[in-house]
Protein backbone atom coordinates (compact mmCIF):
# COMPACT_ATOMS: atom_id res chain seq x y z
CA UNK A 1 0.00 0.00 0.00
CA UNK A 2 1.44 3.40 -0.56
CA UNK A 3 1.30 5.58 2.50
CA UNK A 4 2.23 9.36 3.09
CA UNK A 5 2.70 10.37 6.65
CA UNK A 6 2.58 13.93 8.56
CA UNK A 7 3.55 15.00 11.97
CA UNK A 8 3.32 17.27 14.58
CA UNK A 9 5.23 16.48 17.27
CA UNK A 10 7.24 18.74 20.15
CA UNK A 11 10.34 19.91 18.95
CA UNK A 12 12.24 17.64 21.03
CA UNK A 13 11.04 14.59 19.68
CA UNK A 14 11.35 15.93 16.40
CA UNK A 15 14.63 14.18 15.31
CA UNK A 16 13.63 10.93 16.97
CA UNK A 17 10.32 10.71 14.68
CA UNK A 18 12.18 11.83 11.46
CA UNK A 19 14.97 9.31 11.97
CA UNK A 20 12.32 6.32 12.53
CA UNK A 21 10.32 7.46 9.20
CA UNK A 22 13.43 7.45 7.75
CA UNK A 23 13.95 3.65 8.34
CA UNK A 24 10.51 3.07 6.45
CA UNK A 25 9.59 5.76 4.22
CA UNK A 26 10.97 8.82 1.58
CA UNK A 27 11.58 12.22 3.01
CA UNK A 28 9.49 14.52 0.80
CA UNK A 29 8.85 17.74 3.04
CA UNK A 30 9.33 18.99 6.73
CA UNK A 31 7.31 16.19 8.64
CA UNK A 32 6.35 14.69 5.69
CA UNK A 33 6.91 11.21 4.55
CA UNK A 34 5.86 8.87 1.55
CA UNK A 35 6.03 5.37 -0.06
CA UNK A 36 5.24 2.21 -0.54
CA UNK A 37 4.50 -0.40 2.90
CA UNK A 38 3.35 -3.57 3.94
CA UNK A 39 0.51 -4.03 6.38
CA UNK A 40 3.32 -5.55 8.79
CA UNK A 41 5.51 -2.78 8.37
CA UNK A 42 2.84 0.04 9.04
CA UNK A 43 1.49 -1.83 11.76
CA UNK A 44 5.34 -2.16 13.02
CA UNK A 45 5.78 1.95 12.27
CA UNK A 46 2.57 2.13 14.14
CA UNK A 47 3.88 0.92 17.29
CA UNK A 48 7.32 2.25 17.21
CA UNK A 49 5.75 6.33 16.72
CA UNK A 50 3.96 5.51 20.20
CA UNK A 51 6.91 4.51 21.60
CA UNK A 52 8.35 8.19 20.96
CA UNK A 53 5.37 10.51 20.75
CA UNK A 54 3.05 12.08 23.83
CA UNK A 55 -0.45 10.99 22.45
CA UNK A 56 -1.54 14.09 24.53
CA UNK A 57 0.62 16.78 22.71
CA UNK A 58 1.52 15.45 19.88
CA UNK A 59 -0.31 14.57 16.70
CA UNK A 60 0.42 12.03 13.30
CA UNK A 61 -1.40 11.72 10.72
CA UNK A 62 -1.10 8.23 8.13
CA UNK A 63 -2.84 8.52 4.95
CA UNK A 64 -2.97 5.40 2.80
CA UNK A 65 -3.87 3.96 -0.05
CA UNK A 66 -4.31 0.21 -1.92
CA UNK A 67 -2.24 1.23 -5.12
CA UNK A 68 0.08 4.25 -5.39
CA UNK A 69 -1.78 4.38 -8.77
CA UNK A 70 -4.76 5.70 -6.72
CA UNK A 71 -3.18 8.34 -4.99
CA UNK A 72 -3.06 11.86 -7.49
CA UNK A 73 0.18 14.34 -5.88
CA UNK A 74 0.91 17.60 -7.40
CA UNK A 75 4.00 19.74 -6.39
CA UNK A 76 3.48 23.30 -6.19
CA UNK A 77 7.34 24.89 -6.42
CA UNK A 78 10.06 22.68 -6.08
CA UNK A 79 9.75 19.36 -5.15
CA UNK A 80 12.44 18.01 -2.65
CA UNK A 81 14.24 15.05 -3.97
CA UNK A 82 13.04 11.83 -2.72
CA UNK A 83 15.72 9.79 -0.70
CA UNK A 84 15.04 5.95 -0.83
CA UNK A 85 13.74 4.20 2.25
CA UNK A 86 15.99 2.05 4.20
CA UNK A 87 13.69 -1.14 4.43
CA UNK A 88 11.76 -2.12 1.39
């Protein structure tokens, strides 16, 4: 499924969050993330976010979708390279 991921977390759990979406997805804007997962692995991401974030302050949003064939992006301005995922 391909998922894109936003977050809004305290700014000292920022770098912990970006690091661990690192591991499973592309970079594509400040708290921003994209790409392609398994159920496993979102359920695994899933887990591992609550780990780090206060439920109470902070907030993440997961958007997905069955194909990445269903999911329409358009880049106003420059778009930031995407940097490949760590885990596939």
């Amino acid at each position: 499924m391909y998922v894109v991921i936003v977050y809004d977390v305290e700014q000292k759990r920022v770098a912990k969050v970006c690091q661990l979406l690192r591991r499973y997805l592309a970079w594509v804007q400040n708290s921003a993330f994209e790409g392609e997962l398994t159920e496993a692995q979102l359920e695994q991401l899933r887990w591992e976010l609550l780990d780090i974030i206060d439920a109470g302050y902070d907030s993440v949003y997961i958007y997905r979708w069955r194909d990445r064939a269903l999911c329409q992006k358009q880049v106003l301005g420059r778009e930031k390279s995407l940097s490949e995922p760590f885990l596939e």
